[in-house]
Protein backbone atom coordinates (compact mmCIF):
# COMPACT_ATOMS: atom_id res chain seq x y z
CA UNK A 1 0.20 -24.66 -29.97
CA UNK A 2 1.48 -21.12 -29.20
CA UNK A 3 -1.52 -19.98 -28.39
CA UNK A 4 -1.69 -22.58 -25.99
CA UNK A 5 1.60 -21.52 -24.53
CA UNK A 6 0.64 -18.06 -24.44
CA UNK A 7 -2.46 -18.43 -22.70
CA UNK A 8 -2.31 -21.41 -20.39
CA UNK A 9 -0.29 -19.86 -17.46
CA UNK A 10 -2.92 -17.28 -17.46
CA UNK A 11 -5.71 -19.52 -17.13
CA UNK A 12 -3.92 -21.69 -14.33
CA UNK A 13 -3.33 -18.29 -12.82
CA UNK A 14 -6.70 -17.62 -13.46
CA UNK A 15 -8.49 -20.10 -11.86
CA UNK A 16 -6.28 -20.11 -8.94
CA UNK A 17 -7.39 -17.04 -8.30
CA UNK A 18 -11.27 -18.13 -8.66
CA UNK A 19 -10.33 -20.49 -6.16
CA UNK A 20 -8.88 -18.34 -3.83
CA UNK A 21 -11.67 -15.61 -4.39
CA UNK A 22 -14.05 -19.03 -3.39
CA UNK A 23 -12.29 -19.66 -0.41
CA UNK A 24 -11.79 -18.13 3.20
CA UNK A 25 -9.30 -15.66 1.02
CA UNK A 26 -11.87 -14.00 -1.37
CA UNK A 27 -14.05 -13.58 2.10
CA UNK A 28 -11.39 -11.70 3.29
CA UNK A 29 -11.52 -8.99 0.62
CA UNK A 30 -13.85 -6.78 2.55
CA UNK A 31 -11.15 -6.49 4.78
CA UNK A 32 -9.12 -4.78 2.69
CA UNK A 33 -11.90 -2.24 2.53
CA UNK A 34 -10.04 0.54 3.49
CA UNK A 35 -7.04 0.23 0.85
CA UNK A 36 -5.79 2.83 -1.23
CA UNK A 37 -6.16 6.46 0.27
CA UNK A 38 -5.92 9.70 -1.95
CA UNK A 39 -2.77 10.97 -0.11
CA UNK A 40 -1.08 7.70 -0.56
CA UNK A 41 -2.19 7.30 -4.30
CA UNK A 42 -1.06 11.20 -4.96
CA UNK A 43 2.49 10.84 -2.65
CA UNK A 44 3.34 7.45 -4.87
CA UNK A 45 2.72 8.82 -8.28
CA UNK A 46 4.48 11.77 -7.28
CA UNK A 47 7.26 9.73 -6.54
CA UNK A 48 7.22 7.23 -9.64
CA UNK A 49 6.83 10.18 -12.11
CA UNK A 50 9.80 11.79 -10.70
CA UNK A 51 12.04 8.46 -10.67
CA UNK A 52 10.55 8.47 -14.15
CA UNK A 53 11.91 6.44 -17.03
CA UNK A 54 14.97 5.57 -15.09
CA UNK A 55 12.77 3.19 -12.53
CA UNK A 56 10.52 2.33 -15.08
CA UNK A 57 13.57 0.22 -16.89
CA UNK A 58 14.80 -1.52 -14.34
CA UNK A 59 15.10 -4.74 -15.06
CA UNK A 60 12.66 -7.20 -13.30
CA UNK A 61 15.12 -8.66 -11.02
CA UNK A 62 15.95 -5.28 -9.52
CA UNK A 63 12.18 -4.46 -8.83
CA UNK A 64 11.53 -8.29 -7.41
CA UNK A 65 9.27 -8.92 -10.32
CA UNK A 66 10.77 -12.59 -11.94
CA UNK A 67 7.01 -13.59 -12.85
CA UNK A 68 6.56 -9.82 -14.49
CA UNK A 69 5.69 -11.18 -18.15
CA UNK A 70 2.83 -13.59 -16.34
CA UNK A 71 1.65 -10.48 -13.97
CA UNK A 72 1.85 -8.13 -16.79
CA UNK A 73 -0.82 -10.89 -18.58
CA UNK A 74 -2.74 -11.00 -15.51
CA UNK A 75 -2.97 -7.35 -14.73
CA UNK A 76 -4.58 -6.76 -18.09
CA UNK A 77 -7.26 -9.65 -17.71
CA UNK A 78 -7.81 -7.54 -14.21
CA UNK A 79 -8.26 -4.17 -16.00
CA UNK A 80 -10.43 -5.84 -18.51
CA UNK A 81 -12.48 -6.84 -15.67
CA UNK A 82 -12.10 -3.96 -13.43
CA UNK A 83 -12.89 -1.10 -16.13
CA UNK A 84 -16.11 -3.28 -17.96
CA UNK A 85 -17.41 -4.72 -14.78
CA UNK A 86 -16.69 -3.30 -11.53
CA UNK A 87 -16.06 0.83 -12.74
CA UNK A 88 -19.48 1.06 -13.84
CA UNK A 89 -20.93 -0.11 -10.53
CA UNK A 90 -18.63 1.38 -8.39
CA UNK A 91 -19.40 4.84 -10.12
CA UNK A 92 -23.28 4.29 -9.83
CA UNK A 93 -22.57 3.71 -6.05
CA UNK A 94 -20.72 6.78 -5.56
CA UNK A 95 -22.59 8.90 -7.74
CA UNK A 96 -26.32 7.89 -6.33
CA UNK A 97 -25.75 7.03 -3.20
CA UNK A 98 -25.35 9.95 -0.30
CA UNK A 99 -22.03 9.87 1.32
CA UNK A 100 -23.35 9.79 4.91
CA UNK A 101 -24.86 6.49 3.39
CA UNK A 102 -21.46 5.47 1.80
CA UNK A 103 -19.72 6.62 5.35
CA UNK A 104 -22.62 4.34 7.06
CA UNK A 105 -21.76 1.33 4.89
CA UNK A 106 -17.56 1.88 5.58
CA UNK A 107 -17.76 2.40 9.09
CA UNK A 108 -20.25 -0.94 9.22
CA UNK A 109 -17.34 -3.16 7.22
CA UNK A 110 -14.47 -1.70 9.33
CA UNK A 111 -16.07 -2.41 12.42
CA UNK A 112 -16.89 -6.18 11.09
CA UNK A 113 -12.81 -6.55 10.78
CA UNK A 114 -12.69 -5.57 14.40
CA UNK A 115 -11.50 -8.81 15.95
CA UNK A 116 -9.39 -9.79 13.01
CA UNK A 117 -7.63 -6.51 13.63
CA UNK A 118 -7.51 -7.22 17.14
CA UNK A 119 -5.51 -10.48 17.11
CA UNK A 120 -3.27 -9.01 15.15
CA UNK A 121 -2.66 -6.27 17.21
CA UNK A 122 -2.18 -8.66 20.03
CA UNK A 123 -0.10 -11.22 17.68
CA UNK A 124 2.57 -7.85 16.84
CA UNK A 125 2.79 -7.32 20.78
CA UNK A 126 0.86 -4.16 19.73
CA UNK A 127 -1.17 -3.45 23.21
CA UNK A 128 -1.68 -0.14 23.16
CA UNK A 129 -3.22 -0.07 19.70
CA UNK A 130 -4.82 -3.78 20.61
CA UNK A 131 -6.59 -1.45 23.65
CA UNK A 132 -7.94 0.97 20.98
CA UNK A 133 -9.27 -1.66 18.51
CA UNK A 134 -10.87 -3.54 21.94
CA UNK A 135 -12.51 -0.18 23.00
CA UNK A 136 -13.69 1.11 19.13
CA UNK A 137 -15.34 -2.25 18.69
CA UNK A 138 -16.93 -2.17 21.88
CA UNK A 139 -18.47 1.21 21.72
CA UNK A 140 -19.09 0.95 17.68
CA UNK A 141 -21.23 -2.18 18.71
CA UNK A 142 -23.14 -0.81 20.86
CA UNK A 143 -23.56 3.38 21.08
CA UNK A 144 -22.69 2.90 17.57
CA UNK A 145 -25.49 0.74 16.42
CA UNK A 146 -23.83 -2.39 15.04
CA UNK A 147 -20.87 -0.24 14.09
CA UNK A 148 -23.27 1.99 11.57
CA UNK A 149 -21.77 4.62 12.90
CA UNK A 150 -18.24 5.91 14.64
CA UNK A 151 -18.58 7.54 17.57
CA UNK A 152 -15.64 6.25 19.61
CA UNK A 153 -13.15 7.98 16.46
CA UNK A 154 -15.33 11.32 18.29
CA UNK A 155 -13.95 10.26 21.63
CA UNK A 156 -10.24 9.97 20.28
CA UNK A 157 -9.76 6.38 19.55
CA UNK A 158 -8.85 6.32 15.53
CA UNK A 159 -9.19 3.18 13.39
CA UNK A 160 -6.25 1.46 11.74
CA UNK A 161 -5.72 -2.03 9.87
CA UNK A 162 -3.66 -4.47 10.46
CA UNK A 163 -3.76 -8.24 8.98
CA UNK A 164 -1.90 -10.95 9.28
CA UNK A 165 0.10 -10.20 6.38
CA UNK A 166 1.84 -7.05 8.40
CA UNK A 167 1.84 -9.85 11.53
CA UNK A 168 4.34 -11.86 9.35
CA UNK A 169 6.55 -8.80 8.40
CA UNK A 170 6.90 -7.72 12.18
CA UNK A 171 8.03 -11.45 12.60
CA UNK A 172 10.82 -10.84 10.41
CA UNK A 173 9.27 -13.01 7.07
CA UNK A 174 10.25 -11.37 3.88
CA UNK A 175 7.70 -10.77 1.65
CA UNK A 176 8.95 -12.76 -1.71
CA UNK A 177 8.50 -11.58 -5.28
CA UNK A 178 5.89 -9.43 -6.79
CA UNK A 179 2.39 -11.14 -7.85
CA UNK A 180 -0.69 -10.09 -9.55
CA UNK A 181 -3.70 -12.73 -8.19
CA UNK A 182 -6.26 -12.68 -10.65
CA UNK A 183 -9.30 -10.55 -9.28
CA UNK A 184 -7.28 -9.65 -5.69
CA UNK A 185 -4.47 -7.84 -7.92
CA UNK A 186 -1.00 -6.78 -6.25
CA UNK A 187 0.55 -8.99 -3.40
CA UNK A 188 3.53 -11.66 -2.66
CA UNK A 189 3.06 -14.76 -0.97
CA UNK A 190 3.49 -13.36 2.61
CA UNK A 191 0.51 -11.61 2.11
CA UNK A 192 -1.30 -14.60 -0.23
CA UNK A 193 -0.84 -16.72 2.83
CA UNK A 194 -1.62 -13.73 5.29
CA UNK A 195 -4.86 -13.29 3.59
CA UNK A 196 -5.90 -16.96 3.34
CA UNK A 197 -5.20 -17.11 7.15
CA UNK A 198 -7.40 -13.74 7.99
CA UNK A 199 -9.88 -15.73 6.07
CA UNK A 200 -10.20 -18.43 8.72
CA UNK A 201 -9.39 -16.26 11.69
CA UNK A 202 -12.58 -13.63 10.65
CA UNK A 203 -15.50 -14.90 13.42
CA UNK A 204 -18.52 -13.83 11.09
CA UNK A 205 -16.85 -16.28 8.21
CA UNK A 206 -16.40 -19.16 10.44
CA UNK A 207 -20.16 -18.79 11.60
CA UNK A 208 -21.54 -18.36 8.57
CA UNK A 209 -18.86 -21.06 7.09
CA UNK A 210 -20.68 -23.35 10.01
CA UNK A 211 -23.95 -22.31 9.39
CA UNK A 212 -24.45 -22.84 5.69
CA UNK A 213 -24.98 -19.31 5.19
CA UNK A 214 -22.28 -18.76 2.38
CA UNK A 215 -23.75 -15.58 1.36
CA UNK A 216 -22.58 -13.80 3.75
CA UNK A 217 -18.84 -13.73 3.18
CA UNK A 218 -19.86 -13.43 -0.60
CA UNK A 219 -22.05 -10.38 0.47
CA UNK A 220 -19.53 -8.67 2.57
CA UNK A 221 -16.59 -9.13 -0.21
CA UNK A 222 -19.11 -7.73 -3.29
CA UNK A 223 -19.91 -4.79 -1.06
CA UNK A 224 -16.48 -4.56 0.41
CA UNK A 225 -15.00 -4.22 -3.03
CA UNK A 226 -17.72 -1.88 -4.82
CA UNK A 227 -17.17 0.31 -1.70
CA UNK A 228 -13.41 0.55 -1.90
CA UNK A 229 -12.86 0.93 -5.37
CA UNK A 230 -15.73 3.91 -5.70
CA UNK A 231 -13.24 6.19 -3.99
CA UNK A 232 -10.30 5.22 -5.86
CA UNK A 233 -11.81 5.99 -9.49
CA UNK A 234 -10.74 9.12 -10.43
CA UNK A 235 -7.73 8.75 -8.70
CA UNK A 236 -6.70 6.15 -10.73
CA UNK A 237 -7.79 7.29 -13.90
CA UNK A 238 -5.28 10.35 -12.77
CA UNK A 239 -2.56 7.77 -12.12
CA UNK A 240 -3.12 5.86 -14.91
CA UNK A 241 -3.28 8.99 -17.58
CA UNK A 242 -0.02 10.58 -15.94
CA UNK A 243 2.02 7.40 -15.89
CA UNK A 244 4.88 6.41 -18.13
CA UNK A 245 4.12 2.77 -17.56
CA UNK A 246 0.58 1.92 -15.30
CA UNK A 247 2.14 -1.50 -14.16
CA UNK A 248 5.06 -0.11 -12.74
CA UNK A 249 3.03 2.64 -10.98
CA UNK A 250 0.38 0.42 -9.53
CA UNK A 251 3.31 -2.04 -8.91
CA UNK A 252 5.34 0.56 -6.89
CA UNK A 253 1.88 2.22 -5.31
CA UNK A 254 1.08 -1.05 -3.84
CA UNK A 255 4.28 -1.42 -2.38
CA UNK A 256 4.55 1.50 -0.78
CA UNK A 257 1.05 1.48 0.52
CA UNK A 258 2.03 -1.97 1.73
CA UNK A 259 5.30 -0.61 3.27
CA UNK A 260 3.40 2.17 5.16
CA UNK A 261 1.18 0.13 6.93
CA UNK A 262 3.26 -2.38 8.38
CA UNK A 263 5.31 0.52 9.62
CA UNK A 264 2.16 1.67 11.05
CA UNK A 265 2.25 5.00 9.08
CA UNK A 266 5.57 5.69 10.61
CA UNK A 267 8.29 7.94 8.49
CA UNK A 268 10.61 5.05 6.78
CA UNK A 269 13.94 4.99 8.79
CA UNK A 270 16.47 6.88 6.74
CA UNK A 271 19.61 8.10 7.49
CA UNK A 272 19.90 11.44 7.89
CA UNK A 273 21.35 14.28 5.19
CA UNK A 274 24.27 15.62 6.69
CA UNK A 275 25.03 19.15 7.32
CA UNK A 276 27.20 20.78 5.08
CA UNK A 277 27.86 23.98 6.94
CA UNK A 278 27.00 26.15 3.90
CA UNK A 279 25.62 29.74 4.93
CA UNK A 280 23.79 30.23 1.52
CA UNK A 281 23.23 34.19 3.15
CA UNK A 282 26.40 35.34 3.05
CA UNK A 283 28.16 33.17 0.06
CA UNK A 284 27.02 35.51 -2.09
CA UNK A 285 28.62 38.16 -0.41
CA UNK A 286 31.65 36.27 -0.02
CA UNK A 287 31.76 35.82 -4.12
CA UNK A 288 32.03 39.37 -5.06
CA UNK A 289 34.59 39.58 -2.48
CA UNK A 290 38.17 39.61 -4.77
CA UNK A 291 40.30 36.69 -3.97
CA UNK A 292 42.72 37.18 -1.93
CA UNK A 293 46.42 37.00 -3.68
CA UNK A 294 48.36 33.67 -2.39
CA UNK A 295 51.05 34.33 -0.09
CA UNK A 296 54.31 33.40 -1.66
CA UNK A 297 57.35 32.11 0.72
CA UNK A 298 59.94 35.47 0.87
CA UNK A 299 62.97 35.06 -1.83
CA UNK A 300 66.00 34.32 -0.22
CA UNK A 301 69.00 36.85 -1.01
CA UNK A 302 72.04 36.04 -2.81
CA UNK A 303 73.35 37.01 0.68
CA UNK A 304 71.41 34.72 2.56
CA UNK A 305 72.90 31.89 0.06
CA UNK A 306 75.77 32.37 1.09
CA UNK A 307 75.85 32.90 5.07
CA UNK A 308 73.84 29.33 4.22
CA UNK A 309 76.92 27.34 2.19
């Protein structure tokens, strides 16, 4: 009966995520193709060992984590799968394939998330960046051969991602409590539901949804996933040999991946470390300088006393 206990909100879990990995959300995973970078994996661990044990103990209402005994359950079942499973095929990719071939291969699945990122552009008022996705997509297509290769980043028109998980934070909708899905790993159910509605906004899913040919969102997630996870290997093995607790690294790293990309990229808005006014050149100087003796008021004179009363 424990066991039962123990293990049965892991297997709902579980299978909730098989269904959502079935459905227009596990389609969507190629989308995520581009997710972690190197920079953003290094700057976060940076971060989380130098908050150190102190953020690491905070108690799971303070890091929005209620659920964190359940996603601590999952998260294993997900390494368990992710390190006997998907590492050895992810390092076979990167290690045999050439990387103009693995470039080939990323700048084909961004290129496929073109219109997806496009209506969100347009959904976040986002023109000017709506103009670039318009203009890489349309050049990608076609000088670019299918989007094989990248020419219009040549011509000055970068990539970015958006979803309609960042849509909903522009719109003002928090983003709940920290999940783990089974399979999809860190999110919150603004971005469950985001993801779920990329699903049915991505044009190549709805054809092939209407055209029996279920293969190839199943395709395009397999290869979308083996691709993104070969460059995030060793980096993770770093992460996860330096940190104090790998849950609460991954579980911060996601968030502040997650954080940079609705804000675009953009610095967070801080406030700003006020000036002090301390010349560090000259205190030094001023140190060895004796103090000065306090000035004392004068003594008055018995006389003065006097011509007083």
């Amino acid at each position: 009966m424990q066991l039962v206990k123990k293990f049965l909100p892991i297997s709902v879990a579980f299978l909730f995520g098989l269904f959502v990995l079935v459905g227009p959300t596990g389609q969507a995973l190629a989308a995520d193709s581009d997710g972690f970078d190197s920079s953003t994996l290094a700057v976060a661990s940076a971060d989380v060992q130098l908050a150190g044990k102190h953020s690491m103990k905070k108690d799971a209402d303070d890091a929005n984590d209620p659920l964190e005994s359940i996603n601590r359950a999952i998260f294993s079942f997900n390494e368990f799968l992710l390190q006997n499973l998907i590492r050895p095929v992810a390092v076979v990719y990167r290690d045999s394939l050439p990387k103009p071939i693995q470039n080939v291969i990323g700048n084909f699945l961004h290129n496929l998330n073109s219109p997806t990122i496009l209506a969100n552009d347009l959904l976040q008022l986002e023109f000017g960046r709506a103009v670039t996705t318009a203009k890489r997509f349309a050049i990608n297509s076609t000088v670019g051969l299918f989007g094989f290769t990248d020419p219009a980043a040549e011509m000055g028109y970068q990539k970015h991602k958006e979803d309609l998980g960042q849509t909903f934070a522009v719109w003002g909708v928090g983003e709940g409590f920290y999940m783990i899905l089974p399979i999809l790993g860190p999110s919150n159910p603004r971005d469950l539901v985001g993801r779920i509605g990329d699903g049915y906004m991505d044009p190549l899913n709805m054809w092939a949804n209407n055209t029996d040919r279920d293969w190839i969102p199943w395709s395009r997630a397999l290869v979308g996933g083996i691709h993104l996870y070969s460059g995030l290997v060793d980096e993770l093995d770093e992460v996860k040999k330096t940190s104090v607790d790998y849950y609460a690294t991954i579980r911060s790293l996601a968030r502040q991946k997650r954080a940079a990309e609705i804000r675009n990229g953009k610095e967070a808005d801080l406030p700003a470390i006020p000036d002090l006014g301390y010349d560090y050149d000259n205190l030094n100087d001023d140190l060895r300088q004796p103090a000065a003796a306090p000035v004392l008021p004068a003594k008055k004179s018995d006389r003065d006393r006097k011509s007083v009363v």
